[in-house]
PDB file of N, CA and C in Angstrom:
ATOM      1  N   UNK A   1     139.855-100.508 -34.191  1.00  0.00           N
ATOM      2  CA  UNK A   1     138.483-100.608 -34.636  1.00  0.00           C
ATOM      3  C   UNK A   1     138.193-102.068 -34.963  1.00  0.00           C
ATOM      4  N   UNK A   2     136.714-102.273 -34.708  1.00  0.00           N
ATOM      5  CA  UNK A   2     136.598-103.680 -34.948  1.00  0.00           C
ATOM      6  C   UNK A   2     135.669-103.519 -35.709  1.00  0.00           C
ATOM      7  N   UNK A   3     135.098-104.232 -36.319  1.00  0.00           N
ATOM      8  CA  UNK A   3     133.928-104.340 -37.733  1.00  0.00           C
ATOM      9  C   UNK A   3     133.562-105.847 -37.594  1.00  0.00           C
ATOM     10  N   UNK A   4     132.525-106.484 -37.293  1.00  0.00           N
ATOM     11  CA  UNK A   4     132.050-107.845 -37.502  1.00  0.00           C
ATOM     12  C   UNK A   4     130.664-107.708 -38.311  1.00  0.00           C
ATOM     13  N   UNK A   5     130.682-108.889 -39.521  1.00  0.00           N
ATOM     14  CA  UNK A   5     129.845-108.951 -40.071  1.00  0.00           C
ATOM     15  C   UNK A   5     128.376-109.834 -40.453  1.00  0.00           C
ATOM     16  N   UNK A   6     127.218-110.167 -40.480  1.00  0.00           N
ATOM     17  CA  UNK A   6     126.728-110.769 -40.493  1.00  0.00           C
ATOM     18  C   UNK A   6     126.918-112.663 -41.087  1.00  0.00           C
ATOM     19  N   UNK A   7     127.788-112.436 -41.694  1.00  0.00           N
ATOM     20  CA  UNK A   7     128.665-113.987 -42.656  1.00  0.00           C
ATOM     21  C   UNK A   7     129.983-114.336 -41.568  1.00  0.00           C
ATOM     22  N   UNK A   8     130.130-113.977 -40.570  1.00  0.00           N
ATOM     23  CA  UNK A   8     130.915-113.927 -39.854  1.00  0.00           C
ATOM     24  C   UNK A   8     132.418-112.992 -40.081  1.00  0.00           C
ATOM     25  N   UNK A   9     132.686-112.751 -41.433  1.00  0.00           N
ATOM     26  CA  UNK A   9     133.438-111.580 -41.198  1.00  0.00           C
ATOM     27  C   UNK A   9     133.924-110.672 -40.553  1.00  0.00           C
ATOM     28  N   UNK A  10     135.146-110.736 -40.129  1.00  0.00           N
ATOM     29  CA  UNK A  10     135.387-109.302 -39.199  1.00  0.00           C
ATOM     30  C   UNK A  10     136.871-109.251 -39.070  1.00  0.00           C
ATOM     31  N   UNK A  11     136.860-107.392 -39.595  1.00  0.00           N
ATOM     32  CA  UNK A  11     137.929-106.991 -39.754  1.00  0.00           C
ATOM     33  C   UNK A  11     138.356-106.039 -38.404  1.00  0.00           C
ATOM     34  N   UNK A  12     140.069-105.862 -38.311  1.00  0.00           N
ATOM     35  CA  UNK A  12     140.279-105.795 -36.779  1.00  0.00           C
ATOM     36  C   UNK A  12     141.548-104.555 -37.324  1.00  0.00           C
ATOM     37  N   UNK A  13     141.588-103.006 -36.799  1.00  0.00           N
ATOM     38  CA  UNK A  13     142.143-102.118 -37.552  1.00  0.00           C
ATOM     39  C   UNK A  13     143.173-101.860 -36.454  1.00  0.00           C
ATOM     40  N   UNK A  14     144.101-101.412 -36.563  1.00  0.00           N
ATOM     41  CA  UNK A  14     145.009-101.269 -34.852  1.00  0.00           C
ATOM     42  C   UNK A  14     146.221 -99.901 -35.442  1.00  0.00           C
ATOM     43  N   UNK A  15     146.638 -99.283 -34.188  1.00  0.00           N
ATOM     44  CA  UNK A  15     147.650 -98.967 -34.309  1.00  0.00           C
ATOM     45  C   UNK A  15     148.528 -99.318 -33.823  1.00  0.00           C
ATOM     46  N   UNK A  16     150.232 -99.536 -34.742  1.00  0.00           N
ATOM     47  CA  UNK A  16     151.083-100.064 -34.340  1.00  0.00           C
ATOM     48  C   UNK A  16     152.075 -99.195 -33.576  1.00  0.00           C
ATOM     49  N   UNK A  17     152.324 -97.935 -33.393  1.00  0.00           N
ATOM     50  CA  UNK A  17     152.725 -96.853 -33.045  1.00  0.00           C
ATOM     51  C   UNK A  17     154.127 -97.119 -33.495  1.00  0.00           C
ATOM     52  N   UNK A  18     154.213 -97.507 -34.669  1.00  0.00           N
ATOM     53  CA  UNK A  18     155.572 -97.699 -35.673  1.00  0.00           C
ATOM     54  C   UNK A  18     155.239 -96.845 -36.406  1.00  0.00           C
ATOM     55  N   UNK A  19     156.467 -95.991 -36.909  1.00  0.00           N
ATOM     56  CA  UNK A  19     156.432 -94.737 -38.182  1.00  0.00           C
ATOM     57  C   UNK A  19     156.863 -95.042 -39.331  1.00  0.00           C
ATOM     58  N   UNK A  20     155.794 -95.662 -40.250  1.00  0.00           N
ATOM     59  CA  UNK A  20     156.239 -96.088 -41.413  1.00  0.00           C
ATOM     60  C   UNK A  20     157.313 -95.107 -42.237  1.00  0.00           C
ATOM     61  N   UNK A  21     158.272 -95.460 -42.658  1.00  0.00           N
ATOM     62  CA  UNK A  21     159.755 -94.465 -43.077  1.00  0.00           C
ATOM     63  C   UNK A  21     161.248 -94.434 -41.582  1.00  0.00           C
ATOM     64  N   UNK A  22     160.015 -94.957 -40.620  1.00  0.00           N
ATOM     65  CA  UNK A  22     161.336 -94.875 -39.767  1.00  0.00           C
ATOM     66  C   UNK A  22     161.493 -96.418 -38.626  1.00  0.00           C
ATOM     67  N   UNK A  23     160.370 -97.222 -38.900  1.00  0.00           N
ATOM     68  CA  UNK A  23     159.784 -98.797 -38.275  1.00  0.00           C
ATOM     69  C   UNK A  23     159.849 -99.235 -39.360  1.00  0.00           C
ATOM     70  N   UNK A  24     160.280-100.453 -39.318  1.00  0.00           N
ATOM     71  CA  UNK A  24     159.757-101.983 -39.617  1.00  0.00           C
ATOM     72  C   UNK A  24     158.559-101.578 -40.317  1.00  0.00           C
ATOM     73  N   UNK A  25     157.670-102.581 -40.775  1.00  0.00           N
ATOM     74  CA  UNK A  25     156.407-102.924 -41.538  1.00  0.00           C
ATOM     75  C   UNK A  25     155.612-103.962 -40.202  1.00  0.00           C
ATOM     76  N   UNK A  26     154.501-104.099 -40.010  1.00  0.00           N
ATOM     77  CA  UNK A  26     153.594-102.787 -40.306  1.00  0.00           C
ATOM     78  C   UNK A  26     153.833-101.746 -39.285  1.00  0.00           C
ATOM     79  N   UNK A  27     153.043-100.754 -40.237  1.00  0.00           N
ATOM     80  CA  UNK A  27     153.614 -99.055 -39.687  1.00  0.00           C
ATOM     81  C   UNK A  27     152.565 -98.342 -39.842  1.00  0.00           C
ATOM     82  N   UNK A  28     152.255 -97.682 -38.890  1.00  0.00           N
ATOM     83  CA  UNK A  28     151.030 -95.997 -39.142  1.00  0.00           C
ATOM     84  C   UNK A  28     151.864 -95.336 -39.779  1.00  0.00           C
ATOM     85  N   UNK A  29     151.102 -94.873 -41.137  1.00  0.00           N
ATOM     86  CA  UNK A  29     150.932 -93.795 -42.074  1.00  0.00           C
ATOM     87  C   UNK A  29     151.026 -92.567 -41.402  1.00  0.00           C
ATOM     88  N   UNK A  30     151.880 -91.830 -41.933  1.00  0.00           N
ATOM     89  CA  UNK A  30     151.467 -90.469 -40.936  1.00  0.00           C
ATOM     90  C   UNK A  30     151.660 -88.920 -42.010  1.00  0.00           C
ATOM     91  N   UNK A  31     150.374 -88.424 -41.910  1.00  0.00           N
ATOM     92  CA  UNK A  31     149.717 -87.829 -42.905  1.00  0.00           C
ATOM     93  C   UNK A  31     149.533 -86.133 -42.781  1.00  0.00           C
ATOM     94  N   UNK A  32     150.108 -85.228 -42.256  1.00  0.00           N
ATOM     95  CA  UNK A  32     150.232 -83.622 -41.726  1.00  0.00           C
ATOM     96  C   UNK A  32     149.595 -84.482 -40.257  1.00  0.00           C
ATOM     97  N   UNK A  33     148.362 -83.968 -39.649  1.00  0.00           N
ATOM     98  CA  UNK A  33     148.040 -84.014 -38.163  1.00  0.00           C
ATOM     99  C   UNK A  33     147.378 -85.885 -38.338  1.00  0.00           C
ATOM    100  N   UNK A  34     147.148 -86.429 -39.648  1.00  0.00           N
ATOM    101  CA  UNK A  34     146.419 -87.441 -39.481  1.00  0.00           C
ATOM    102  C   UNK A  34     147.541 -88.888 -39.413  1.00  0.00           C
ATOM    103  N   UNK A  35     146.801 -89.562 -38.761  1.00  0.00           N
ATOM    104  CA  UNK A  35     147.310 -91.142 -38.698  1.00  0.00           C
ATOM    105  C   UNK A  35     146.532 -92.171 -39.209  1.00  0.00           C
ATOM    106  N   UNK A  36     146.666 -92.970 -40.030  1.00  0.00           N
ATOM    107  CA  UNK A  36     146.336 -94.156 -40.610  1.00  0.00           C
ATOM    108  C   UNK A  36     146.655 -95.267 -40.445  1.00  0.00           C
ATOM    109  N   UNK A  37     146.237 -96.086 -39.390  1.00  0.00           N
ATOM    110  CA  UNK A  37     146.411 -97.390 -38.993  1.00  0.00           C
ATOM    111  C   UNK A  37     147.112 -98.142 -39.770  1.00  0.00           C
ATOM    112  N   UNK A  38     148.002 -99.000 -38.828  1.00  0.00           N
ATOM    113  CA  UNK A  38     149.069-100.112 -40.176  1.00  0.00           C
ATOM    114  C   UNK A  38     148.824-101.462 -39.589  1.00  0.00           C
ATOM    115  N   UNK A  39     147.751-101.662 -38.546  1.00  0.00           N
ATOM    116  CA  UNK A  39     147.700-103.053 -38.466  1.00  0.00           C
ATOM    117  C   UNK A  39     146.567-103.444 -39.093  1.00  0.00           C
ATOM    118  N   UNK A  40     146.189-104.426 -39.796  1.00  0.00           N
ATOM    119  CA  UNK A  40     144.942-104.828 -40.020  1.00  0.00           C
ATOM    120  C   UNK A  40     145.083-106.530 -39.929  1.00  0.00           C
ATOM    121  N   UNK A  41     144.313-106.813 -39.632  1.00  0.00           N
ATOM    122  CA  UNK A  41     143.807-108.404 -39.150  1.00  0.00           C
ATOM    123  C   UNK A  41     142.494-108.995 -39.838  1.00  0.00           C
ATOM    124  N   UNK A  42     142.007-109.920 -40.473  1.00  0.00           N
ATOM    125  CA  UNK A  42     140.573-110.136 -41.501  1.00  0.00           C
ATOM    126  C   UNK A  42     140.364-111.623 -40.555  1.00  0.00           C
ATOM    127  N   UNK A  43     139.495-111.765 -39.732  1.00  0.00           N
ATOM    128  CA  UNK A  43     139.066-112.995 -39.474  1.00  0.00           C
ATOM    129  C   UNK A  43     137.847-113.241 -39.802  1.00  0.00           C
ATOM    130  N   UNK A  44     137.898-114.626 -39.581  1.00  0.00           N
ATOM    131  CA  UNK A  44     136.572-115.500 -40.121  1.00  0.00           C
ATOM    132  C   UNK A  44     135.870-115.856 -38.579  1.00  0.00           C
ATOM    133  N   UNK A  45     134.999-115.775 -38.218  1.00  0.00           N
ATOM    134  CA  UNK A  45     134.098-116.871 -36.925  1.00  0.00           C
ATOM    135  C   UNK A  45     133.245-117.515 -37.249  1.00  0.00           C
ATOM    136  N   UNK A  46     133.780-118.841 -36.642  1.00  0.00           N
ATOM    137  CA  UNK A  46     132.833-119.986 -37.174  1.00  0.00           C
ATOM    138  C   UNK A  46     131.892-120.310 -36.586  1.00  0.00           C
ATOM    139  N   UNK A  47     132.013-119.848 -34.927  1.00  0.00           N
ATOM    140  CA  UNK A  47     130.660-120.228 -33.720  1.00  0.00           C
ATOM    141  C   UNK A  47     130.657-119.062 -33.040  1.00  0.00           C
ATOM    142  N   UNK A  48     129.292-118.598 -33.136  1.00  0.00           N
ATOM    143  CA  UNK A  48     129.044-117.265 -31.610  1.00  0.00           C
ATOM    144  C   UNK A  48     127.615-117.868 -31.133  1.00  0.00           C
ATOM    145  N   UNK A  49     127.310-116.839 -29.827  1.00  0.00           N
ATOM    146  CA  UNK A  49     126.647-117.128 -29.106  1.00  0.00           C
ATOM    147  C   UNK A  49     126.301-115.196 -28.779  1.00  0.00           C
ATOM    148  N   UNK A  50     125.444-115.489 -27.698  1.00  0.00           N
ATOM    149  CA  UNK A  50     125.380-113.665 -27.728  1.00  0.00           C
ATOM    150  C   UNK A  50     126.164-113.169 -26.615  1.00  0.00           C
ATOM    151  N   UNK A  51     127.251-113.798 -26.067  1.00  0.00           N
ATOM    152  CA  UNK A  51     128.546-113.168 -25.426  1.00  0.00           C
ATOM    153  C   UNK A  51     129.507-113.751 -25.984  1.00  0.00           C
ATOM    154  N   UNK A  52     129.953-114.751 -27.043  1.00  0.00           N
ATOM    155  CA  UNK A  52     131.118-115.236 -27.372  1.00  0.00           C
ATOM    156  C   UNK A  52     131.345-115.132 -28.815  1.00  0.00           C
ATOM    157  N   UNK A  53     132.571-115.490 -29.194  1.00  0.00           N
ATOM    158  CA  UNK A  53     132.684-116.177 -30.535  1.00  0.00           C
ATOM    159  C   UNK A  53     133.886-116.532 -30.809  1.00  0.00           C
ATOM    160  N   UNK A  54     133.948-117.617 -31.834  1.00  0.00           N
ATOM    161  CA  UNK A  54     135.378-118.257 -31.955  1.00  0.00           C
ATOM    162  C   UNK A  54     135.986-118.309 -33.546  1.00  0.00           C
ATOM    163  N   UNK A  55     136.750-117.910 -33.609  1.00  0.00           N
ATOM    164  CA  UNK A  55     137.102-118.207 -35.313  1.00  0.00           C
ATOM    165  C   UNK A  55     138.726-117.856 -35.615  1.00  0.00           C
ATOM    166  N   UNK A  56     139.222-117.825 -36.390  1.00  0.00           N
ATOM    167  CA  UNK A  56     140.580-118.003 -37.053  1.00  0.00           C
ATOM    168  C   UNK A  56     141.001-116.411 -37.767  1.00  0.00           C
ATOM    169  N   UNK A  57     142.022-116.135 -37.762  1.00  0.00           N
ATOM    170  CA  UNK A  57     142.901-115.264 -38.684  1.00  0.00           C
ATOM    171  C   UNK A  57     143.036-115.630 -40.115  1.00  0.00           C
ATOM    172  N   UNK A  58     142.008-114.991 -41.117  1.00  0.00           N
ATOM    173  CA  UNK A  58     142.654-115.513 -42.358  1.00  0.00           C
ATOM    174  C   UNK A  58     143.600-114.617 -43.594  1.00  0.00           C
ATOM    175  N   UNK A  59     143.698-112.756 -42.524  1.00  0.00           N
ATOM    176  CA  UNK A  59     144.743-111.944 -43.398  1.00  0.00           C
ATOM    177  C   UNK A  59     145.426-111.472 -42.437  1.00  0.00           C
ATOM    178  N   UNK A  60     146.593-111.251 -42.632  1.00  0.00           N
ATOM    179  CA  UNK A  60     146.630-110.496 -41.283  1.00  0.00           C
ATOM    180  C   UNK A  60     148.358-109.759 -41.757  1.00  0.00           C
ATOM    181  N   UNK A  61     148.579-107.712 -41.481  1.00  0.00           N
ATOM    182  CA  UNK A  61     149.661-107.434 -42.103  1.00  0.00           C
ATOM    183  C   UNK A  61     150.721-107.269 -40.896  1.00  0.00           C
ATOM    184  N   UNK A  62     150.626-108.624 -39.691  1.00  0.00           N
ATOM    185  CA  UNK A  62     151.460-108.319 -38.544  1.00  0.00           C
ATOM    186  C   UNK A  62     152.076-109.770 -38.402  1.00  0.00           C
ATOM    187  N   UNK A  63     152.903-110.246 -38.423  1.00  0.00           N
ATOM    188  CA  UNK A  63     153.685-111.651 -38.400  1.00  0.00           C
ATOM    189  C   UNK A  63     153.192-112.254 -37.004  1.00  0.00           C
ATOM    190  N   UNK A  64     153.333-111.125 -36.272  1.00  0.00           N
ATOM    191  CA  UNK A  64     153.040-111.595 -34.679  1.00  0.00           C
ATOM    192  C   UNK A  64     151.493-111.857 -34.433  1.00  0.00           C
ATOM    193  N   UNK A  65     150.426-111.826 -35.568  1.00  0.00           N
ATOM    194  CA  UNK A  65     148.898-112.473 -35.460  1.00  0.00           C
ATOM    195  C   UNK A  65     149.039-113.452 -36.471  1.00  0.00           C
ATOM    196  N   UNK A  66     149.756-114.382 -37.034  1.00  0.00           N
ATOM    197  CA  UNK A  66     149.987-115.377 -38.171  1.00  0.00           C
ATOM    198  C   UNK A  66     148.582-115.560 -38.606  1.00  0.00           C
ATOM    199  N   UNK A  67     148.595-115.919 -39.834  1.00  0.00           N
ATOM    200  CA  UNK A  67     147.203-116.748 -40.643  1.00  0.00           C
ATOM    201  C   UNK A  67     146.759-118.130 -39.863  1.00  0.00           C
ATOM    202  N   UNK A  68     145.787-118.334 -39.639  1.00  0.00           N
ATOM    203  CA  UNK A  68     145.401-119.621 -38.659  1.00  0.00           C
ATOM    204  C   UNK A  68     145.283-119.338 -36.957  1.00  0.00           C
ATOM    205  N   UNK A  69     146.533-118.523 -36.583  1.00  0.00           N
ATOM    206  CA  UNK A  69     145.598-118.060 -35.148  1.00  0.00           C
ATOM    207  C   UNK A  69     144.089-118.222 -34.648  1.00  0.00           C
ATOM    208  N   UNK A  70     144.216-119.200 -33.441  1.00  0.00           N
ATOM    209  CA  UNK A  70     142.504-118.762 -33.212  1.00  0.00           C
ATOM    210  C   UNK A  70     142.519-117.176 -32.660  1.00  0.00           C
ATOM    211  N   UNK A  71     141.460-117.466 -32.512  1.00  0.00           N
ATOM    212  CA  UNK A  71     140.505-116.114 -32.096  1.00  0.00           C
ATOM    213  C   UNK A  71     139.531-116.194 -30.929  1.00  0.00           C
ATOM    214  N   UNK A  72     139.155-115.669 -30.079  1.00  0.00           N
ATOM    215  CA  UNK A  72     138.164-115.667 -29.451  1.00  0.00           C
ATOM    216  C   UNK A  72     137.585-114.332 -28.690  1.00  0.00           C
ATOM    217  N   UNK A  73     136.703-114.241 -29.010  1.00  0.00           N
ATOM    218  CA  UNK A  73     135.583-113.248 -28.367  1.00  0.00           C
ATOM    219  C   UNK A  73     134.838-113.063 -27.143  1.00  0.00           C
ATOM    220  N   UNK A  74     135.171-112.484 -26.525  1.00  0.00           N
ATOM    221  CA  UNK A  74     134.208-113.062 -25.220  1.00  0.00           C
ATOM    222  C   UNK A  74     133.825-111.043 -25.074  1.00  0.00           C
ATOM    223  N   UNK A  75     132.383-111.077 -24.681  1.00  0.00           N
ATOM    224  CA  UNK A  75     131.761-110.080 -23.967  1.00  0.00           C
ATOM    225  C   UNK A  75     131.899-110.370 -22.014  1.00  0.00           C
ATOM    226  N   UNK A  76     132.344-109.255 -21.440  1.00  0.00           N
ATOM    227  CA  UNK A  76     132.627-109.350 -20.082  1.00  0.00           C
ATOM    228  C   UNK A  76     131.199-108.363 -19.420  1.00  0.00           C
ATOM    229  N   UNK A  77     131.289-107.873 -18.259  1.00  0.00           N
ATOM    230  CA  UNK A  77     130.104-107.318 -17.376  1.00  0.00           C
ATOM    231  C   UNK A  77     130.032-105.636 -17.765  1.00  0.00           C
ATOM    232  N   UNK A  78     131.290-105.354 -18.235  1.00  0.00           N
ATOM    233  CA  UNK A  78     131.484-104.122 -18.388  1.00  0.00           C
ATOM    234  C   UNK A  78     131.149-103.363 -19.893  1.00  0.00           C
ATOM    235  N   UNK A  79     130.964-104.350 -20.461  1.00  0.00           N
ATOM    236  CA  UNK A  79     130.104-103.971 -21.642  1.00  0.00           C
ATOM    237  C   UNK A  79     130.982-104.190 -22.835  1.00  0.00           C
ATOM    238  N   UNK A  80     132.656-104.849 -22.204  1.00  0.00           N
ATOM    239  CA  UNK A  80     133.478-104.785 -23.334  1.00  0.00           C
ATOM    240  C   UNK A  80     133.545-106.243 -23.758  1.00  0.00           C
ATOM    241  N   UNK A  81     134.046-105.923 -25.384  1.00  0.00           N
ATOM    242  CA  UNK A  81     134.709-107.318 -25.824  1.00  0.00           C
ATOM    243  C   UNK A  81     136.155-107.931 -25.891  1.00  0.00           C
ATOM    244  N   UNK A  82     136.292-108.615 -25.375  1.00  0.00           N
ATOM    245  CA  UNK A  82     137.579-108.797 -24.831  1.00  0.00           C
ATOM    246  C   UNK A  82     138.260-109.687 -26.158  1.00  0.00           C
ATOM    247  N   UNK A  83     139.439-109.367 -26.810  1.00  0.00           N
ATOM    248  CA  UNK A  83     140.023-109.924 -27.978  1.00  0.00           C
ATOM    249  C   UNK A  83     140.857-110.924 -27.207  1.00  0.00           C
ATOM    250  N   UNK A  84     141.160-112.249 -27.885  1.00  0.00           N
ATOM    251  CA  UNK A  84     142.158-113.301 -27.423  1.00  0.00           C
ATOM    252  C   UNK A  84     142.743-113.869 -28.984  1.00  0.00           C
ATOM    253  N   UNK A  85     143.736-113.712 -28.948  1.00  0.00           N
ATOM    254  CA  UNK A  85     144.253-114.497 -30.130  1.00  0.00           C
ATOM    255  C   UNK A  85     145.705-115.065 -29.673  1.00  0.00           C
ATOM    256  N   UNK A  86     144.871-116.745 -29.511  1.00  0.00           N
ATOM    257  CA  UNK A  86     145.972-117.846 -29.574  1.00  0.00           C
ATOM    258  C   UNK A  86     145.831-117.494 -27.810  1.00  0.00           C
ATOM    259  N   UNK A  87     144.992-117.578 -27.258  1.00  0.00           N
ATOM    260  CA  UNK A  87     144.583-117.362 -25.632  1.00  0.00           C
ATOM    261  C   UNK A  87     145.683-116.040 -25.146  1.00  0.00           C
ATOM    262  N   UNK A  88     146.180-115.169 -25.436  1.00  0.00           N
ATOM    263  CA  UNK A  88     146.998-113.633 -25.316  1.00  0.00           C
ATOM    264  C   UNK A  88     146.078-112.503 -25.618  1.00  0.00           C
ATOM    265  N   UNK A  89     145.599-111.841 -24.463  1.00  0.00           N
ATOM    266  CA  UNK A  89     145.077-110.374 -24.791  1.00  0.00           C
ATOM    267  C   UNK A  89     144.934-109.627 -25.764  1.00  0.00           C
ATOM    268  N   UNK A  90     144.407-109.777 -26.952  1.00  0.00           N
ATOM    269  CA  UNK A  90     145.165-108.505 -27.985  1.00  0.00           C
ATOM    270  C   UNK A  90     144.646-107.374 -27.476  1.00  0.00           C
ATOM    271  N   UNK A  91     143.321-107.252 -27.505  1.00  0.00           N
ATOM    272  CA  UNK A  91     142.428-105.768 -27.503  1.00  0.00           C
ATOM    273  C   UNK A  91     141.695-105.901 -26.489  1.00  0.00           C
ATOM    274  N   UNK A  92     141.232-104.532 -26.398  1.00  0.00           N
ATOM    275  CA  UNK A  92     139.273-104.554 -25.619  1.00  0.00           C
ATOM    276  C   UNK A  92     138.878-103.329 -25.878  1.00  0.00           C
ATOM    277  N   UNK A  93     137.685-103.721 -26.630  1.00  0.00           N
ATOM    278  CA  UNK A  93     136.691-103.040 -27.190  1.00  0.00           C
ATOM    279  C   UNK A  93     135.333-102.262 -26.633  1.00  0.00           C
ATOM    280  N   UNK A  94     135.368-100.994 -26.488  1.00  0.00           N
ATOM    281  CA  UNK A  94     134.226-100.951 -25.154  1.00  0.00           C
ATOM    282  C   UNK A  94     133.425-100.240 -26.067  1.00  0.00           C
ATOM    283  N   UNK A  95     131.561-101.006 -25.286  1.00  0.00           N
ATOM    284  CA  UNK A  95     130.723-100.450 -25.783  1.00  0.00           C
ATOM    285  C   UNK A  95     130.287 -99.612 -24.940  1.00  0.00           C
ATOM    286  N   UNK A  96     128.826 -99.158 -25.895  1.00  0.00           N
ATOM    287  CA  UNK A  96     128.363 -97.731 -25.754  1.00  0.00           C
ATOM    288  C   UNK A  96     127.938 -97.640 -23.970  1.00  0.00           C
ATOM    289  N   UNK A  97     127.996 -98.864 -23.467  1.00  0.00           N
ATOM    290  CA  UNK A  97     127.640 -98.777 -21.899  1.00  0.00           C
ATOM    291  C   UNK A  97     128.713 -99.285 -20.700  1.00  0.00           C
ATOM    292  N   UNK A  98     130.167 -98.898 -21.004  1.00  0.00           N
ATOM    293  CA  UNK A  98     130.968 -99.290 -20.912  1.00  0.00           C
ATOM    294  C   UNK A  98     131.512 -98.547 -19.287  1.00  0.00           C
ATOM    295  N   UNK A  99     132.164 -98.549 -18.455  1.00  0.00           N
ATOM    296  CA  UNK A  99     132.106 -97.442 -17.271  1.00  0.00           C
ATOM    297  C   UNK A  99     132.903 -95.941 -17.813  1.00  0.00           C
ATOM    298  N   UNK A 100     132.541 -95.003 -18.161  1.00  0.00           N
ATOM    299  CA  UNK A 100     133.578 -94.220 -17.611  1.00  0.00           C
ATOM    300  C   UNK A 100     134.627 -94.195 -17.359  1.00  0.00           C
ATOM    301  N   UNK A 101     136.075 -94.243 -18.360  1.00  0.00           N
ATOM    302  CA  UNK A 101     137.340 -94.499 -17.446  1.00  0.00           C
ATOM    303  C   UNK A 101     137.655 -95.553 -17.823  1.00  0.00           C
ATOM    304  N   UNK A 102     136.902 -96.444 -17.955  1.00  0.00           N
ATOM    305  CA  UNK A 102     136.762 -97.887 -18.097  1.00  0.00           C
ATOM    306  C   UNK A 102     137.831 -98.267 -19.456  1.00  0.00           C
ATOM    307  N   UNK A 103     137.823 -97.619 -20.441  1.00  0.00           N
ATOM    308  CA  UNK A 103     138.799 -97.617 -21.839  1.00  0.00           C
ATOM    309  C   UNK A 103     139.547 -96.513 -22.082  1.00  0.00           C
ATOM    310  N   UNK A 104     140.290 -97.101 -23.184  1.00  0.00           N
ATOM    311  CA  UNK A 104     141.096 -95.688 -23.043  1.00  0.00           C
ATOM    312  C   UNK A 104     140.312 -94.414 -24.413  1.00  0.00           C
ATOM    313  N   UNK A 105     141.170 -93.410 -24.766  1.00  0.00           N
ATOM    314  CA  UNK A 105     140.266 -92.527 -25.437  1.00  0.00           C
ATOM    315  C   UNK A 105     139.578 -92.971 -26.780  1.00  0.00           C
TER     316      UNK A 105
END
């Protein structure tokens, strides 16, 4: 899940498909049928545009996204936002006009 905020805020929720009690840290919570995300990421963006944006890692509970990482945002044709941190793929985020198929569930 992604959350961006008007102050540039934006928080970035993930699953690590680690079983907290039986993985390393961070770990999904795992709750009777429910799961609770164990990655979380808090960045700041300092410049957008209305397909981009650029900004830094300033929490983050995964060693492998360090504090200071850039960030970058880019919107593609398909309606998604494509995550880059430190120019490496993290995510992609598809919106409500996204293809069919196009993301996963």
């Amino acid at each position: 899940m992604l959350e961006v905020h008007d102050d540039g805020a934006a928080m970035i929720s993930y699953r690590t498909y680690r079983v907290c009690g039986q993985d390393p840290s961070p770990c999904d919570q795992l709750t009777g049928n429910s799961i609770t995300d164990g990655g979380h990421i808090t960045l700041q963006l300092d410049s957008a545009s209305e397909t981009d944006a650029e900004g830094s890692i300033v929490s983050s509970a995964d060693p492998a996204y360090p504090v200071g990482a850039r960030v970058f945002l880019a919107l593609d044709s398909n309606d998604a936002l494509n995550v880059q941190i430190d120019e490496t793929l993290f995510a992609i985020f598809c919106g409500e006009s996204s293809p069919v198929g196009f993301c996963g569930a």
